[in-house]
Protein backbone atom coordinates (compact mmCIF):
# COMPACT_ATOMS: atom_id res chain seq x y z
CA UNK A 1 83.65 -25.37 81.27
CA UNK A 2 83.20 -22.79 78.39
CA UNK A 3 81.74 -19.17 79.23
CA UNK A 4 77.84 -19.18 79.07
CA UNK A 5 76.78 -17.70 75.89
CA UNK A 6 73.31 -16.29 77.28
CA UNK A 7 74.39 -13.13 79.23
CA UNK A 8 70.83 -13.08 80.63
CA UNK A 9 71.93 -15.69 82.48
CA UNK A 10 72.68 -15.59 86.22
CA UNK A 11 75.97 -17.57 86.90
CA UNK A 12 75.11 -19.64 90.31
CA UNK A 13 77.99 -20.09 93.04
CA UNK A 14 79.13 -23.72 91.33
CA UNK A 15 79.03 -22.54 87.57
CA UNK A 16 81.28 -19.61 88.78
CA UNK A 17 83.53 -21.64 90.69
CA UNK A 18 83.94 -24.05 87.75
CA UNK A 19 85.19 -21.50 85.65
CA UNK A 20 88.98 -20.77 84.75
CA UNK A 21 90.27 -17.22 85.05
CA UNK A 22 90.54 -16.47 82.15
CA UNK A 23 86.26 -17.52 81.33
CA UNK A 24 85.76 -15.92 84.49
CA UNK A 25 87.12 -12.28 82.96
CA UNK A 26 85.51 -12.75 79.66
CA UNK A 27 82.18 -13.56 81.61
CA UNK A 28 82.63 -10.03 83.28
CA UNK A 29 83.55 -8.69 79.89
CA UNK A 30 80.70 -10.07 78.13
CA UNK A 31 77.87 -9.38 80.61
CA UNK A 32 78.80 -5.36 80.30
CA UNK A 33 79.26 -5.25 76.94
CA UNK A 34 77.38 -2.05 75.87
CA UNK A 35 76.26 -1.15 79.33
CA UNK A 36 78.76 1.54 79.92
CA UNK A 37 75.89 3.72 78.74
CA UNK A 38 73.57 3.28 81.56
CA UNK A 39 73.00 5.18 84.53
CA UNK A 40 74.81 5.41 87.62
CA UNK A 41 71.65 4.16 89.78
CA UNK A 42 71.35 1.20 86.64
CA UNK A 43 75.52 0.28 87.14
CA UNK A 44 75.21 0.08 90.91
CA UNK A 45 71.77 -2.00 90.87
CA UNK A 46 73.74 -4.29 88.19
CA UNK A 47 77.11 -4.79 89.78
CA UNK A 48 75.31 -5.83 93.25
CA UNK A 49 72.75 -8.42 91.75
CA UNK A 50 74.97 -9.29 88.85
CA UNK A 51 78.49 -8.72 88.94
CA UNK A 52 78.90 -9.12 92.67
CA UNK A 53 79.42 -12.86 92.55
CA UNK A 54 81.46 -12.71 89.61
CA UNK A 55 83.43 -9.99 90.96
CA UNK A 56 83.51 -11.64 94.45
CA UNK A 57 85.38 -14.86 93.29
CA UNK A 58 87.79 -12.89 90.57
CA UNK A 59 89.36 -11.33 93.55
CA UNK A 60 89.93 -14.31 95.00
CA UNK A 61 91.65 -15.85 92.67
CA UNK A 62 94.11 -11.80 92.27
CA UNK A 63 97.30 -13.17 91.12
CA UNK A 64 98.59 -10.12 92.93
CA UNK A 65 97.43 -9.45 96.23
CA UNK A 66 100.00 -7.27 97.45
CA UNK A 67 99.70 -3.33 96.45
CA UNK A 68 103.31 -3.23 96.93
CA UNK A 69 103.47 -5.99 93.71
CA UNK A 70 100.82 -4.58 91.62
CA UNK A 71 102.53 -1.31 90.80
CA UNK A 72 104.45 -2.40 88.19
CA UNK A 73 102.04 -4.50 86.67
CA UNK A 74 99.32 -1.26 86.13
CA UNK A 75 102.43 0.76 84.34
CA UNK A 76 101.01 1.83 81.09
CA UNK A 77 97.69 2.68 79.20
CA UNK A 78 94.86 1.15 79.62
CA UNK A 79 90.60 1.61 78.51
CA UNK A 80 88.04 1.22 80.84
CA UNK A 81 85.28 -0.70 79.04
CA UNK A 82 83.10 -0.33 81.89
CA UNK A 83 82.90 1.93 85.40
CA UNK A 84 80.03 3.15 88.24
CA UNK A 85 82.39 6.03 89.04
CA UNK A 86 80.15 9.51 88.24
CA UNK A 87 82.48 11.84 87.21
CA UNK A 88 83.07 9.94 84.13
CA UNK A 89 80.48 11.31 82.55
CA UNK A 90 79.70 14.54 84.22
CA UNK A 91 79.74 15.80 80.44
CA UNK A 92 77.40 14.99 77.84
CA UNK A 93 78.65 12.87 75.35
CA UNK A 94 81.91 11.11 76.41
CA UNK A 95 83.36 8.95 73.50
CA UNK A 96 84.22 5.82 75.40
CA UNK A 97 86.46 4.56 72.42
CA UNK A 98 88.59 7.38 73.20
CA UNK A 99 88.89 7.24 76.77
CA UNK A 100 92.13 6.33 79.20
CA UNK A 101 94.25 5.45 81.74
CA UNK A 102 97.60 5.76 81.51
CA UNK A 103 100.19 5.05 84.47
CA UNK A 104 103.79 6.22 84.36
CA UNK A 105 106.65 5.06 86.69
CA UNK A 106 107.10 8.31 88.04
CA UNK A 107 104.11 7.66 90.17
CA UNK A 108 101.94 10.19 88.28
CA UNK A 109 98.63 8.97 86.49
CA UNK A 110 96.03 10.22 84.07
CA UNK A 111 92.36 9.37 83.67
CA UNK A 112 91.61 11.35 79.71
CA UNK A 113 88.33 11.19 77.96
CA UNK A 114 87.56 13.11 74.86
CA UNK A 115 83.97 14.57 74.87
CA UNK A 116 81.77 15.51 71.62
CA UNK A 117 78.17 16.77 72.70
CA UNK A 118 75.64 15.42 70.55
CA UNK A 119 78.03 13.08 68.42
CA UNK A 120 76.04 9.87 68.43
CA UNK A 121 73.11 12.19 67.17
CA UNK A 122 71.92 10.62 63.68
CA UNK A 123 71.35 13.63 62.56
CA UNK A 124 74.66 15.65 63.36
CA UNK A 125 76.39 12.06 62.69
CA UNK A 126 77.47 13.25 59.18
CA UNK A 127 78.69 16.75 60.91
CA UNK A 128 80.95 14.83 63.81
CA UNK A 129 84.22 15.74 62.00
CA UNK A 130 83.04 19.50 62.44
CA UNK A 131 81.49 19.32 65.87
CA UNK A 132 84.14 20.60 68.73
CA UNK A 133 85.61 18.04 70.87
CA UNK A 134 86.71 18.39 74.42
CA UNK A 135 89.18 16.75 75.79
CA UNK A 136 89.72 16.54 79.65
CA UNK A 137 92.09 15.30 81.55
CA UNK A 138 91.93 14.36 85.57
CA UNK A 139 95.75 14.11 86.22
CA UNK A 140 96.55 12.11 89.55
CA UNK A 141 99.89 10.85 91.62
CA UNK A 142 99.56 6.95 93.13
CA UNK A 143 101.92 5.49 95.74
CA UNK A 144 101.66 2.44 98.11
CA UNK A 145 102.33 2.99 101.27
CA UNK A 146 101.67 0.49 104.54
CA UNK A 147 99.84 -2.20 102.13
CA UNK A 148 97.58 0.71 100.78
CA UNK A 149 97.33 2.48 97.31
CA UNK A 150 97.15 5.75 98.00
CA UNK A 151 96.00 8.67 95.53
CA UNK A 152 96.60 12.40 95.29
CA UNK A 153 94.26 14.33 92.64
CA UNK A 154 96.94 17.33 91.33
CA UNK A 155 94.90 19.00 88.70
CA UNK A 156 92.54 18.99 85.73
CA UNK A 157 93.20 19.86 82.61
CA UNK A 158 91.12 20.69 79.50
CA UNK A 159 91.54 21.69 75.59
CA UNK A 160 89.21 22.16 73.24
CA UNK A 161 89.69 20.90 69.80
CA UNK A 162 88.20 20.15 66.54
CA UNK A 163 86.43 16.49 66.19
CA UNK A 164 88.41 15.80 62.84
CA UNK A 165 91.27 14.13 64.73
CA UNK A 166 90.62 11.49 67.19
CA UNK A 167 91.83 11.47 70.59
CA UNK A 168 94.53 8.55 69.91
CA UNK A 169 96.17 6.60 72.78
CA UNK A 170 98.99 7.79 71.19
CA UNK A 171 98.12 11.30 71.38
CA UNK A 172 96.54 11.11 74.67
CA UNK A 173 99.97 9.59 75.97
CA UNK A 174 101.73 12.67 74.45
CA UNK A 175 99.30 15.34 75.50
CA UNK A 176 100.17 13.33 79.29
CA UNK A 177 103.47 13.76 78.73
CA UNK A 178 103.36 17.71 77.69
CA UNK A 179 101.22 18.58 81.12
CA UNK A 180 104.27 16.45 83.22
CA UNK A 181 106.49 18.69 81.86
CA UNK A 182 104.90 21.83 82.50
CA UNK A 183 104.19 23.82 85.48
CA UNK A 184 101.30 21.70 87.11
CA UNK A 185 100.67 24.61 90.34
CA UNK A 186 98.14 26.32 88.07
CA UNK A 187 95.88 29.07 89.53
CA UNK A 188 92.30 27.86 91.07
CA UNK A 189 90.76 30.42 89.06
CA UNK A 190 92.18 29.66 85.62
CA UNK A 191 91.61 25.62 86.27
CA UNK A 192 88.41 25.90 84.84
CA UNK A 193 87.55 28.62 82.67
CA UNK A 194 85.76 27.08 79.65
CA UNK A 195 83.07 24.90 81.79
CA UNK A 196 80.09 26.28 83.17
CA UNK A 197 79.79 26.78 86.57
CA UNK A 198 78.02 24.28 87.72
CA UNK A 199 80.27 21.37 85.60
CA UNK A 200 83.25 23.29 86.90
CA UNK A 201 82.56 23.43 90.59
CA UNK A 202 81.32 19.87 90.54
CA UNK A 203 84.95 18.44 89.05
CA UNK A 204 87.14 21.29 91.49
CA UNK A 205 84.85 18.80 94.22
CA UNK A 206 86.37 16.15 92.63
CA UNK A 207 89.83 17.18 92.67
CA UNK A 208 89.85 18.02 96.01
CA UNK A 209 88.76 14.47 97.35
CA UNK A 210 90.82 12.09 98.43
CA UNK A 211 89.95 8.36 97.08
CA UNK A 212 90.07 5.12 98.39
CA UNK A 213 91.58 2.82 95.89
CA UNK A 214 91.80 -0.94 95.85
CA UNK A 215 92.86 -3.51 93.56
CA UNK A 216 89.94 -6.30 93.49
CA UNK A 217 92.35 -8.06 90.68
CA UNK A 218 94.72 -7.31 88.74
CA UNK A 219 97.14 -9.10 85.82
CA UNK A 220 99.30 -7.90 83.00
CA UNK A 221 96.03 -7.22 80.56
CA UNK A 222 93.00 -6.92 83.04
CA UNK A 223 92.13 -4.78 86.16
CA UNK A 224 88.92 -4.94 88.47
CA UNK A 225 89.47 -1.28 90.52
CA UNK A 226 87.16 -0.63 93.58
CA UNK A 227 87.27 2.81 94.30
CA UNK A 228 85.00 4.99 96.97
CA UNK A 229 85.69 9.20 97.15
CA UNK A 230 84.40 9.14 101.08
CA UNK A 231 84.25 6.44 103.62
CA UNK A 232 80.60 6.01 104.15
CA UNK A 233 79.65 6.07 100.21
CA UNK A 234 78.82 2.91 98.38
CA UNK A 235 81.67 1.49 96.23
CA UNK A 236 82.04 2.15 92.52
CA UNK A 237 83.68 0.15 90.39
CA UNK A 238 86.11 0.03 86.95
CA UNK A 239 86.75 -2.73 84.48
CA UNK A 240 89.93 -2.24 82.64
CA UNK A 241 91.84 -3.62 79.50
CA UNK A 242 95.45 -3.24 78.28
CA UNK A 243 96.12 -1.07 75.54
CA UNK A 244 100.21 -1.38 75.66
């Protein structure tokens, strides 16, 4: 059965169950295709009348059910091409082109984002090499223990930089590697300094939660993450491609 080409579309139960993996993810893929922009309220009303189903049945069907076998399969970089999680974009003007995860085997993991305020402006379009980009990283450790993922926020990190040069996944993987190698017990009071104070005490909140983190599916090239930062708040969820 090939994917449905009208992504207004509702799926029923059958027409999902008739679908191979593979349809199943591009499905997913293809119904929030440029919806990364909306609001968190928008994403959350979406992925329970929507997505749920889809989402529902993908899990399913995870080829790796076992935390203790996924680990190795999430080593490496990956984009999200789609997420409810908030703190995403608790800054104006996330690029989502240059935004990543990137796991490494020594059970440390990065979520980067590179932010330029105003860049999809018309007007300051023609200015975006000028405009200052920030770049912020929300650097994290992952182990499974007793069947569970379990995750550690360590720190966040931030530079500011000129928008000529993109934030490459090959720069963002070096950049990872540079903060591993340095001193990562850094002050509380110098972990912020160039946010405001309302931006900056709403990420130290987010550092200092502890998340619940679940594989809904996962293969070598796609990941469906269900993720809550407390017990009794409502899900979020990330959609995630391979990048190497």
């Amino acid at each position: 059965m090939s994917v449905n080409t009208e992504s207004q579309k509702i799926l029923s139960s059958d027409d999902i169950s008739y679908l191979s993996t593979e349809e199943l993810k591009q499905e997913i893929i293809k119904l929030t295709n440029n919806r990364d922009t909306d609001s968190i309220s928008q994403k959350a009303q979406f992925a329970k009348t929507e997505l749920a189903p889809l989402f529902a049945e993908l899990a399913r069907r995870n080829p790796y059910p076992n935390p203790e076998d996924q680990v190795s399969v999430v080593l490496g970089a990956w984009a999200s091409i789609w997420s409810s999680i908030p703190y995403q974009d608790l800054l104006p003007g996330r690029i989502r082109e240059q935004s990543y995860q990137i796991f490494r085997d020594n059970g440390y993991y990065a979520n980067m984002a590179r932010y330029v305020p105003g860049h999809n402006l018309p007007f300051l379009q023609k200015l975006s090499s000028f405009l200052l980009a920030y770049d912020l990283m929300v650097l994290q450790k992952f182990e499974v223990r007793e069947g569970q993922w379990h995750i550690q926020n360590i720190a966040v990190k931030q530079a500011l930089r000129m928008g000529v040069t993109p934030l490459t996944i090959e720069k963002a993987e070096d950049w990872f590697t540079d903060v591993l190698n340095s001193n990562l017990k850094i002050p509380k009071a110098e972990l912020l300094p160039n946010l405001d104070k309302s931006t900056a005490k709403r990420l130290e909140t987010t550092l200092l939660t502890i998340p619940q983190f679940e594989h809904l599916y996962v293969d070598r090239d796609f990941r469906l993450v269900k993720t809550r930062r407390e017990a009794k708040q409502r899900p979020s969820y990330t959609i995630a491609v391979r990048l190497r």
